[in-house]
Every structure is written in C-alpha cells, then in structure tokens.
Protein backbone atom coordinates (compact mmCIF):
# COMPACT_ATOMS: atom_id res chain seq x y z
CA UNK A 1 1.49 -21.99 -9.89
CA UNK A 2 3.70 -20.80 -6.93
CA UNK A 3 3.57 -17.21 -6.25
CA UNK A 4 5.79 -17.43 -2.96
CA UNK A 5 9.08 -15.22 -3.61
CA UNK A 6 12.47 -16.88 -3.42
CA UNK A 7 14.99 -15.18 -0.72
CA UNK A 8 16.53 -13.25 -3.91
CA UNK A 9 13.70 -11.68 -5.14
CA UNK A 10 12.34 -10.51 -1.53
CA UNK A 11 15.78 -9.18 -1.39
CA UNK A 12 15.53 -7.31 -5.00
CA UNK A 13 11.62 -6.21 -3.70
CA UNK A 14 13.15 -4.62 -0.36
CA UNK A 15 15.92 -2.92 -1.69
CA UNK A 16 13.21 -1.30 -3.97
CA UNK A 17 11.37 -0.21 -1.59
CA UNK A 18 14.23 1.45 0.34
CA UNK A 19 14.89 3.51 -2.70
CA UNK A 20 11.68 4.55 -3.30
CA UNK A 21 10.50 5.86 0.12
CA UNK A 22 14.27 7.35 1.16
CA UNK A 23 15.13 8.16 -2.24
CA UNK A 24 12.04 9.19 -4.42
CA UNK A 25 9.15 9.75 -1.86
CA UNK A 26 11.08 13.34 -0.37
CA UNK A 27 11.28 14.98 -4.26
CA UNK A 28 7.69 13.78 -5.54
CA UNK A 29 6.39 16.80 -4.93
CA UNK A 30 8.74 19.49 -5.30
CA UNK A 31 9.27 17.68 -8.91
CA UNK A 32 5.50 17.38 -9.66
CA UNK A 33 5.11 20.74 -9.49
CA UNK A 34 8.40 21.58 -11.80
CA UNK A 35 7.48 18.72 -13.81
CA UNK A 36 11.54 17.74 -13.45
CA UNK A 37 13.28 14.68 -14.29
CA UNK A 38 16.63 13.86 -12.47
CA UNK A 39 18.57 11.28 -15.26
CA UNK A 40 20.83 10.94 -12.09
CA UNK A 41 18.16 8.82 -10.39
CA UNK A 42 17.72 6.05 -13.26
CA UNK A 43 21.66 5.95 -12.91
CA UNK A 44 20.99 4.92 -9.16
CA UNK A 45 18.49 2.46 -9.96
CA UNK A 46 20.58 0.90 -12.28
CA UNK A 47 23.23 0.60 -9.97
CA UNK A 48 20.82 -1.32 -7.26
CA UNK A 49 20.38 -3.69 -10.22
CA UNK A 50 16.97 -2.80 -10.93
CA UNK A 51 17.16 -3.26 -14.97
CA UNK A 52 18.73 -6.26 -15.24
CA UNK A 53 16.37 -9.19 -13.95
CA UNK A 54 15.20 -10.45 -17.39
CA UNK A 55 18.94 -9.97 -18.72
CA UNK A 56 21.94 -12.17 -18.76
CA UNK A 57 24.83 -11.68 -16.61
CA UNK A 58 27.43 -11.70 -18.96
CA UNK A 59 25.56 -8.18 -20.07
CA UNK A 60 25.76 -6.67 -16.67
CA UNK A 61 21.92 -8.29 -15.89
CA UNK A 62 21.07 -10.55 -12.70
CA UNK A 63 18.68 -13.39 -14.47
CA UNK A 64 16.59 -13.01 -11.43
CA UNK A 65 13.45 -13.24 -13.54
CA UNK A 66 10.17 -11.78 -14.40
CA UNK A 67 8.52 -11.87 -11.40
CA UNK A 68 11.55 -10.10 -9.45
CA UNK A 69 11.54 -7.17 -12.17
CA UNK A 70 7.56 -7.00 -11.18
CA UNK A 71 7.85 -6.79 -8.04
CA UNK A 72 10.62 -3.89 -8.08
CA UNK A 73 8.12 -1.81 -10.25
CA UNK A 74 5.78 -2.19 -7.93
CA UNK A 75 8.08 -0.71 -5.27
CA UNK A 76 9.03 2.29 -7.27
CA UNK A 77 5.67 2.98 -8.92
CA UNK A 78 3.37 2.51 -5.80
CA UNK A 79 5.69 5.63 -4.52
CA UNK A 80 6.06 7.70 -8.13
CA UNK A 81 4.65 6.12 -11.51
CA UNK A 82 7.10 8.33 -13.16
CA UNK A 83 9.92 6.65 -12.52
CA UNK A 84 8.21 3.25 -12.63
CA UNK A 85 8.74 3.63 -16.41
CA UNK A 86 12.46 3.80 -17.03
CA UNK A 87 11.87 0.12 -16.45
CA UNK A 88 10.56 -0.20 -19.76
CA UNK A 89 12.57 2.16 -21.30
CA UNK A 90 16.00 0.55 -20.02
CA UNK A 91 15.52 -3.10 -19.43
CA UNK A 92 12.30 -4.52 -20.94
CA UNK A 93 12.51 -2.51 -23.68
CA UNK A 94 15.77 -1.57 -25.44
CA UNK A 95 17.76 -4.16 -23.50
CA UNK A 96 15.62 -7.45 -23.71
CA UNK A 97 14.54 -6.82 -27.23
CA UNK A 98 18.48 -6.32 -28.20
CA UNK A 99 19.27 -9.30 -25.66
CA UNK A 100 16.52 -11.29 -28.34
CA UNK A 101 17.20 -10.01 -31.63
CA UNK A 102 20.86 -8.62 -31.51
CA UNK A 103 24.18 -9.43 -32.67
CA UNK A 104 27.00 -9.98 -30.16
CA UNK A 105 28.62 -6.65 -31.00
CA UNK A 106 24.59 -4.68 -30.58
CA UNK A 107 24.68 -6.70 -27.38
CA UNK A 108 27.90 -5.60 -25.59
CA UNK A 109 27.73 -1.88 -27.38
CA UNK A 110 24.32 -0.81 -25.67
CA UNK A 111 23.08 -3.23 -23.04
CA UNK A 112 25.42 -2.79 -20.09
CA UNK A 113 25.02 0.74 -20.57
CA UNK A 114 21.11 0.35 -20.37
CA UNK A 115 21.02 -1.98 -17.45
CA UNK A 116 23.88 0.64 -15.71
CA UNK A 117 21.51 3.42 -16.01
CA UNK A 118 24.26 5.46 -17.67
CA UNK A 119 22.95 5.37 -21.07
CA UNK A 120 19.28 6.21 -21.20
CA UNK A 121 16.76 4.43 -24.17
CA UNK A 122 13.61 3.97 -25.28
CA UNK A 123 11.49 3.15 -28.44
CA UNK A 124 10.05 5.02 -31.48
CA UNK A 125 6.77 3.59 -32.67
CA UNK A 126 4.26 6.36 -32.39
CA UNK A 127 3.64 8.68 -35.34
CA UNK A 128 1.41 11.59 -35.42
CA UNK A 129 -0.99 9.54 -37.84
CA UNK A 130 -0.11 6.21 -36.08
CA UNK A 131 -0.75 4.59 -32.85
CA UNK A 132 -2.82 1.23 -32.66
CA UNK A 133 -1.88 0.70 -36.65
CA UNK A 134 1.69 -0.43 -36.19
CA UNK A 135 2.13 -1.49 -39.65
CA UNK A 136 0.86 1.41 -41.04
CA UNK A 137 3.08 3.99 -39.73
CA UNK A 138 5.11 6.68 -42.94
CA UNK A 139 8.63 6.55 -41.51
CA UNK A 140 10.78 5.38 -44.32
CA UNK A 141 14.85 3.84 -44.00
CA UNK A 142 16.13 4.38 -47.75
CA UNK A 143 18.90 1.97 -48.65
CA UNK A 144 22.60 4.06 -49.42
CA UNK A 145 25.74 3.11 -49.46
CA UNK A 146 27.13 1.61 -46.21
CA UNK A 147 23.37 2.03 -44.57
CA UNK A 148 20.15 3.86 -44.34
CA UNK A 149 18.78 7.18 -44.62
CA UNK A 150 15.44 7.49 -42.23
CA UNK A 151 13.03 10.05 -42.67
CA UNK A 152 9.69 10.54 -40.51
CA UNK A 153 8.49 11.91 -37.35
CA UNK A 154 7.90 9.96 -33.70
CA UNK A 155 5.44 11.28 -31.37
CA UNK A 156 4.63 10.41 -27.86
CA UNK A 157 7.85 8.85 -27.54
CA UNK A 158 8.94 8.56 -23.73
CA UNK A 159 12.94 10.00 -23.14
CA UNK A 160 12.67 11.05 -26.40
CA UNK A 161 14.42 14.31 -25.94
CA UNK A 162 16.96 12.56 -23.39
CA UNK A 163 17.46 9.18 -24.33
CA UNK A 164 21.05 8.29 -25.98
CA UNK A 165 19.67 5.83 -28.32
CA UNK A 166 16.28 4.33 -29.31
CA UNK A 167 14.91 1.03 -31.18
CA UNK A 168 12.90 3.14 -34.22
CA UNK A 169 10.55 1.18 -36.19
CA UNK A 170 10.31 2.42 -39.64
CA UNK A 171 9.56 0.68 -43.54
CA UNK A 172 11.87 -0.07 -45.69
CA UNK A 173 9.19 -1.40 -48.31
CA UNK A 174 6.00 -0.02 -47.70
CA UNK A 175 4.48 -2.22 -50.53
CA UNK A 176 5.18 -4.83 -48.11
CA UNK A 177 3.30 -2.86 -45.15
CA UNK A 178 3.40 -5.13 -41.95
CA UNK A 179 6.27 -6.99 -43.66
CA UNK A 180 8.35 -4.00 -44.97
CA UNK A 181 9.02 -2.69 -41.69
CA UNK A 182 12.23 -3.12 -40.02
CA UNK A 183 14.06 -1.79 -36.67
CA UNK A 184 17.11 0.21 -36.02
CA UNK A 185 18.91 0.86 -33.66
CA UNK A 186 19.12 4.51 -33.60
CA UNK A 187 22.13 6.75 -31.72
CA UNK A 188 20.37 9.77 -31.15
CA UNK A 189 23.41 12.26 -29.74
CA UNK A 190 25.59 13.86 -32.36
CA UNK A 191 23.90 12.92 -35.71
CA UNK A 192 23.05 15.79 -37.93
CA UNK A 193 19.85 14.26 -39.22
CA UNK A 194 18.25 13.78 -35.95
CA UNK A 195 16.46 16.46 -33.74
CA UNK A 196 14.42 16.22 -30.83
CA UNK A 197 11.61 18.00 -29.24
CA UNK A 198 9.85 18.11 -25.54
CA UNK A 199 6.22 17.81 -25.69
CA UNK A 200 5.88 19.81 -22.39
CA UNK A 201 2.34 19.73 -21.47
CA UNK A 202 0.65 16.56 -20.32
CA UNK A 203 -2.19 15.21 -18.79
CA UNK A 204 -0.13 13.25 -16.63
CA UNK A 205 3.08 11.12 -15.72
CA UNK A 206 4.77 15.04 -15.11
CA UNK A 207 8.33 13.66 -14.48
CA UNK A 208 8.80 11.15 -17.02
CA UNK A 209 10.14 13.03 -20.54
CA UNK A 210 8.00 12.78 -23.32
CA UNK A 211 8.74 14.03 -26.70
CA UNK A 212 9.21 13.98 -30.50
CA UNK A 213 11.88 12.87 -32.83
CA UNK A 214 12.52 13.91 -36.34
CA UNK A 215 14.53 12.07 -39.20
CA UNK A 216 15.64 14.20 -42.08
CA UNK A 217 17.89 11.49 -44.08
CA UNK A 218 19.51 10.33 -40.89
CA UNK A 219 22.64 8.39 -41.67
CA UNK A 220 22.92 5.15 -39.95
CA UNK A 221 25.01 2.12 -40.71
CA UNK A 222 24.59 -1.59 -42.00
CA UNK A 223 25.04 -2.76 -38.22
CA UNK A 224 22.38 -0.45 -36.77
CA UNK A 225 19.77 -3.21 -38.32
CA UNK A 226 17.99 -5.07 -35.59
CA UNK A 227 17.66 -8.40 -37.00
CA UNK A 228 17.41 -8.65 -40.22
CA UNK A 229 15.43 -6.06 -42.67
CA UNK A 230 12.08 -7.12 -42.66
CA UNK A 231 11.87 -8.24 -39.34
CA UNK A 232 10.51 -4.81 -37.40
CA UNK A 233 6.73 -5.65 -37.34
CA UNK A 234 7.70 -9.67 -35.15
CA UNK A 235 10.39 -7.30 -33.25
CA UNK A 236 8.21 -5.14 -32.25
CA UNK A 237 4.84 -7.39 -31.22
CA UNK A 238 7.62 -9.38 -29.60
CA UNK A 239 8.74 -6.18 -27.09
CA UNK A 240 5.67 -5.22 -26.90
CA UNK A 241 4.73 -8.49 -25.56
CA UNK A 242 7.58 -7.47 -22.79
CA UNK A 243 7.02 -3.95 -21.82
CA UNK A 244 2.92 -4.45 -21.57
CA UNK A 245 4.03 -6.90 -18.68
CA UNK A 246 5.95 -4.16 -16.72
CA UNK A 247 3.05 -1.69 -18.01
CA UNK A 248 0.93 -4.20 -16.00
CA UNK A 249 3.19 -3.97 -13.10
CA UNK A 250 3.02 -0.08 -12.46
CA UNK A 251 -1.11 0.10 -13.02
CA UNK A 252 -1.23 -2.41 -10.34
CA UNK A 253 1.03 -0.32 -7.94
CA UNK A 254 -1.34 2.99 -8.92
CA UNK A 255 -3.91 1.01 -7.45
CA UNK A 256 -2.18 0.19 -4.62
CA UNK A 257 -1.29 3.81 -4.06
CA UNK A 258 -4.64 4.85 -4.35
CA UNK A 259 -6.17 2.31 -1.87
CA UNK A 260 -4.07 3.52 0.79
CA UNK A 261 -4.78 7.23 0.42
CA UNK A 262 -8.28 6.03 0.46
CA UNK A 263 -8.68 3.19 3.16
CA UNK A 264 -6.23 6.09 5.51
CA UNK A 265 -8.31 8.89 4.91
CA UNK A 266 -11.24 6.80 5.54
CA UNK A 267 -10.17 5.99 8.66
CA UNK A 268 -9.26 9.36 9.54
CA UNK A 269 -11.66 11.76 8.35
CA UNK A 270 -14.48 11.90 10.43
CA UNK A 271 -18.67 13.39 9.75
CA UNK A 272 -21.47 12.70 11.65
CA UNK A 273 -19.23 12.06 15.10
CA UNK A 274 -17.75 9.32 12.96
CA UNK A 275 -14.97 7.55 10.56
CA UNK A 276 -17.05 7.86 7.23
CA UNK A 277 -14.97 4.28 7.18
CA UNK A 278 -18.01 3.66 9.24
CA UNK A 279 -20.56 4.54 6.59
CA UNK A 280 -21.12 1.17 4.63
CA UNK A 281 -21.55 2.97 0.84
CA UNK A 282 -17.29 4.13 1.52
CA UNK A 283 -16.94 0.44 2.76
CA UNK A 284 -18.01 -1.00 -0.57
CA UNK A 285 -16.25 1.35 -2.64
CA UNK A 286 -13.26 0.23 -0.52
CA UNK A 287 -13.98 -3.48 -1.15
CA UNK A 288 -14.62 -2.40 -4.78
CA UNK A 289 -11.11 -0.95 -5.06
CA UNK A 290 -9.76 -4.15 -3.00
CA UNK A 291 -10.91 -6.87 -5.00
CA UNK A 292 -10.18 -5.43 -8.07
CA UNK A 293 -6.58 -4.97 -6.86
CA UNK A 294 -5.77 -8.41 -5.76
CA UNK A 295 -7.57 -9.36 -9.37
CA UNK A 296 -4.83 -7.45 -10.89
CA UNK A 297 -1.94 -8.42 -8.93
CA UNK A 298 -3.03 -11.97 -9.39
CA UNK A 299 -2.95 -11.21 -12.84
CA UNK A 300 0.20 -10.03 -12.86
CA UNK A 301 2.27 -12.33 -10.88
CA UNK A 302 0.76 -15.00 -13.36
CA UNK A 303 2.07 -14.11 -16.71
CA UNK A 304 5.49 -13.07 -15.09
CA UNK A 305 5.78 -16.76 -13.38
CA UNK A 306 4.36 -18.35 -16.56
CA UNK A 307 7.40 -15.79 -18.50
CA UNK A 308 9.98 -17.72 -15.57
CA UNK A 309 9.03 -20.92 -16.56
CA UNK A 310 9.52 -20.78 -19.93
CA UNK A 311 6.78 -19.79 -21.49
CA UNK A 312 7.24 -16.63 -24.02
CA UNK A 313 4.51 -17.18 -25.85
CA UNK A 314 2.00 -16.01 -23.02
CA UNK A 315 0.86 -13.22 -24.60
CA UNK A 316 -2.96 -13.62 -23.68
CA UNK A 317 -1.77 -13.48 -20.29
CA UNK A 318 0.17 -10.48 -20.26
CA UNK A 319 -3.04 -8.62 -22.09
CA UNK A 320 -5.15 -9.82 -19.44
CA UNK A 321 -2.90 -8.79 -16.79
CA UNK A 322 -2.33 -5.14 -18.72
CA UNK A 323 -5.93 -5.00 -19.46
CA UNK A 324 -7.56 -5.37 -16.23
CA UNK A 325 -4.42 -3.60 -14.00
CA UNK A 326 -5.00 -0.56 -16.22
CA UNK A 327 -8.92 -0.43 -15.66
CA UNK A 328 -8.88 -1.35 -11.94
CA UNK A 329 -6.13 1.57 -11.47
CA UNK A 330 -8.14 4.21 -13.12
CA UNK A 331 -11.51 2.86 -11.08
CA UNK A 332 -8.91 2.92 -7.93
CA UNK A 333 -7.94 6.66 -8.18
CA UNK A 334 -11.29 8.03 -9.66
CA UNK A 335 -12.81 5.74 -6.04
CA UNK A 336 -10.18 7.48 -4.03
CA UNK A 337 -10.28 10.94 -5.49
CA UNK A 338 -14.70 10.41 -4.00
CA UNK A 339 -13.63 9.33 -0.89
CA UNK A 340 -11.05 12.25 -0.44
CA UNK A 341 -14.20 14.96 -1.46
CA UNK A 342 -12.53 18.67 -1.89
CA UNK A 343 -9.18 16.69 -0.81
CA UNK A 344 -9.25 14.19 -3.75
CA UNK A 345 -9.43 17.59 -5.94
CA UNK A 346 -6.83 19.20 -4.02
CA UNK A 347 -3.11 18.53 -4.95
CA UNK A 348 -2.40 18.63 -1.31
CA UNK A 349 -2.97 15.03 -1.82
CA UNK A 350 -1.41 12.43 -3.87
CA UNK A 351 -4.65 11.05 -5.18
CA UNK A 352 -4.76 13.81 -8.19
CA UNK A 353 -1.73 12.73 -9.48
CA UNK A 354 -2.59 9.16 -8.97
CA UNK A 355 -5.83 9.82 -11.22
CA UNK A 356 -3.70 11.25 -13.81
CA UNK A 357 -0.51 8.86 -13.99
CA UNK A 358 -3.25 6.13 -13.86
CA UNK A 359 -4.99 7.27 -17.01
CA UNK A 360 -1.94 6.41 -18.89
CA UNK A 361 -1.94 2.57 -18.41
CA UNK A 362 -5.25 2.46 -20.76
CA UNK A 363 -3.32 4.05 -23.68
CA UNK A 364 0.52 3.18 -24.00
CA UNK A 365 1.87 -0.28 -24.96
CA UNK A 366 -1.59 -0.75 -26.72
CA UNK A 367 -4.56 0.69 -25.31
CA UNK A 368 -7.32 -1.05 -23.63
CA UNK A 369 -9.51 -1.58 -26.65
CA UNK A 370 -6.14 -3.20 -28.53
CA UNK A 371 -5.94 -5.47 -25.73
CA UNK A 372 -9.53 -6.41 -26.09
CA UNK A 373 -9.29 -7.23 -30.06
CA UNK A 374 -6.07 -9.55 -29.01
CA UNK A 375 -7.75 -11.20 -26.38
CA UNK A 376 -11.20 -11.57 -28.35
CA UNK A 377 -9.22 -13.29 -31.39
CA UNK A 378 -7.65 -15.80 -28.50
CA UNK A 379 -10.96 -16.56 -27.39
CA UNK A 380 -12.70 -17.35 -30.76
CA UNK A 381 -9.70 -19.58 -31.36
CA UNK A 382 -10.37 -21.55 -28.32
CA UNK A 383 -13.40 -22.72 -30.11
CA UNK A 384 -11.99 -23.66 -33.52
C-alpha cells in the first residue's frame, strides 16, 4: 500500500498549512481565551477547497480523495483542533452522507453550500439519555400531512447553535427501535418549532460551538427524508464510518502538536548545566510519544488509502486508526504537559489546551470503549 502523495494532494497539504500558520496560528490565543468562533474562517477554508476532497465535482467538491482530506486536517488541527472539526461538520459529515443517500434535488440544495463554507452543518445524534445507544435514542418524527412533526432534544451537538441545517436522527416507529429510526434533513433558521441553545462551558475544544437543539412539533416536509423512512440507523453507522476517519485525522495532529512543544522545550530548557533532553527518562518519554505517533499516522493513512481504492467497507480500519490516534494523543499531551513541569500547567503554553482538545477524540464519533466492542466482534469473526 503506497503512502507517497500525488503532486495534487502535496499541493492540497501545503496550501493547508499556509492557512493554518498565517491564518489561524495569530488568533489561537486571543480566541482561546474568549472561547470565540469566527464562521468567517470555515467560509475561507471552504474557498481553498478544503471540504470537498471526498465529494464530486459536479457538487462544487475536488474528488481528490481520502487521503488528501487527511492530510489537510492534519494541517489545520496540528495548529488549532478547533477548527480541525468543521471538516466533519461540512464535508464528511452532512455533505458525503447527502452525496450517499440523497436525492438529486437534497444534493444540489445543500452540498455546494457545505463544501463553500457558506452554509454551516452538522449532525444531531446525541440525546441527554443517549450517546453509545444509537438506536435507543426518544426523538420522535410523527407522520402529518405533507411531512413530519419532530419532537426531542439533541445534546452535545457541535454548531448546533450556528449551523444552518443538520442531518437529525430521530424514530419514526420506536417498536421497530434500531429499524424505526430514520434521518432528516433538518433547516434549522426560521422554523418556529426549532430552538437552539449554547452549552458554554467545556472541558475543551473552546472555539468550536457546541450546543443543544430542541423540537417542539417541528414541521418539515416529505423531501426532508434522507433516504427512505427506516433507513436512519444504516445512515448513520454509514457517516459515522466517515467522520471517525477525519476524527482519526485531528487526534493524530494533537499528537503531533504535542511532540513538538515537548521535543523543543526539551531541547531548550536546561537543569543540572544541561538540556533535560539529555536526561535519558525525558528521552524515553519522547520515544514513547514518537512511536506511538507514527503508529497512528500509519494508521491513518491506511484506512484513508484503503477508502481511495475502493474499499468502503473498511470499517475495522477506520476504528483502529480512531482508536489508537485518540489514545496516543491523550498519552502525547499528558507526556508533554510532564516534560513542560509548571509550564505544561501554565496556559502560557499550548500544551494545556492540547491536553484538553485531545481528551475529546476518546469520546465523540464513538468513544474508545465503542471502538473496542466493534473491533472485538471483527476479531471473533476472524475465527468463525
């Protein structure tokens, strides 16, 4: 499996990278501290093409690939996690999973506008009694005349309180439970039945919106269905299958972060007349931190080639990559934040922010135990 990147997606990788160290890297921490989100740069990132390597051209997308949108993430995250996640929430999300399940008219209505950056998305699964237990969230879609009336509450739902539109899983048979559930595609702006609410205080990720979103027999039409009725639970396993990938992607570029600010402080900080890069007990935590990195990226880089070359099935391989990336970046910041002493603990430094936007990638898209059960029932069926 070749890992070499074509001329195109070193382009797509560079360009990245100029946006996130002339662009992002001068506001991370005047933002951080007013825990602000600027829609205007997801616009900008749009317009450098960033959500639109996994979709088609005639939709305003570049085709460019997996690996391509993995390596962009990687750009923007290494520099500020936050906005490594409007990748999910515009492209791998919303976009592919309407690109996949949607009619022409769902397709031209809301993915150019995604990919563009001009019309902000993301996904309502969470419920205050629901996380891991997809199927057995209380969000109902009543049948009416002309369409559906939804009821429920989302929680924990990134660009809740921003986004234009969302995919919202909810049942429309709950008899049927994993079966009943089906997924909408929700305008959010302007509907009476629809409110939204910041959840303000959070651990981490301090510029990336995160809120909740009420239905209180919200009206929407026939053609907001996704699919057909019935279909939510496969819809959503299927984009979840997607955005765990680019989940994968920004743990790995955590880690990254977090070696640097280690390996450089190392190297500058000095006790004993020395480097403490010197001292061989920093020099295996540095390893430590290395190896499990290049594990990770390795990881990575395989289940988004395998995606390129056909294979959509992978998703072992994308739980392995998630799995692992997420561990090895929480291991990389809580390594970096002991190397950096009083300085780690400081927010003078970037590693306390690393620590907490790191903490994430064992929790959303599934958390690390979830990934476990789905990699534990491949295994056993290895061996049937």
């Amino acid at each position: 499996m070749d890992f070499k990147l074509s001329d195109e997606q070193q382009m797509m990788r560079d360009s990245a990278r100029r946006f996130a160290q002339t662009r992002l890297a001068p506001l991370v921490t005047e933002d951080e501290k007013a825990h602000r989100f600027r829609p205007e740069l997801v616009r900008e990132m749009g317009e450098l093409g960033m959500f639109g390597a996994i979709i088609d051209e005639r939709y305003g997308g570049t085709g460019a690939g997996w690996l391509a949108s993995a390596v962009m993430t990687l750009e923007i995250a290494k520099v500020w996690a936050s906005y490594g996640l409007p990748f999910n929430m515009q492209m791998h999300g919303p976009a592919y999973t309407i690109q996949t399940f949607g009619t022409e008219a769902q397709k031209e209505k809301y993915i150019p506008g995604l990919v563009a950056g001009k019309l902000l998305g993301g996904f309502a699964m969470t419920e205050p009694g629901t996380g891991s237990d997809v199927a057995g969230m209380k969000s109902t879609a009543t049948k009416v005349d002309g369409g559906w009336k939804l009821s429920g509450q989302k929680t924990w739902i990134s660009q809740a309180h921003v986004a234009d539109m969302v995919l919202a899983y909810v049942s429309t048979d709950r008899a049927k439970k994993a079966k009943g559930m089906t997924c909408f595609l929700v305008d959010l702006k302007g509907n009476p039945g629809i409110t939204t609410r910041p959840i303000e205080e959070k651990f981490g990720l301090y510029c990336s919106p995160t809120g909740e979103i009420f239905f209180e027999d919200a009206f929407v039409p026939d053609d907001a269905v996704l699919g057909q009725v019935g279909d939510g639970f496969k819809i959503c396993m299927t984009q979840l299958e997607s955005t765990r990938l680019s989940c994968a992607a920004r743990a790995v570029a955590v880690g990254q972060a977090a070696l640097d600010a280690a390996a450089t402080y190392a190297k500058e900080r000095k006790q004993f007349d020395q480097p403490i890069a010197s001292f061989q007990m920093v020099q295996a935590d540095l390893v430590q931190m290395y190896v499990e990195h290049q594990a990770a990226e390795l990881l990575l880089y395989k289940a988004a080639v395998s995606r390129d070359e056909g294979d959509l099935k992978n998703g072992p391989e994308i739980s392995c990559a998630k799995y692992f990336a997420a561990e090895a970046a929480v291991h990389a910041a809580n390594t970096a934040m002991k190397i950096l002493g009083s300085y780690g603990f400081s927010l003078e430094y970037p590693v306390a922010r690393l620590l907490r936007d790191a903490k994430s990638f064992q929790i959303v898209e599934g958390t690390s135990n979830v990934q476990k059960i789905i990699l534990g029932r491949h295994l056993l069926s290895l061996y049937e």
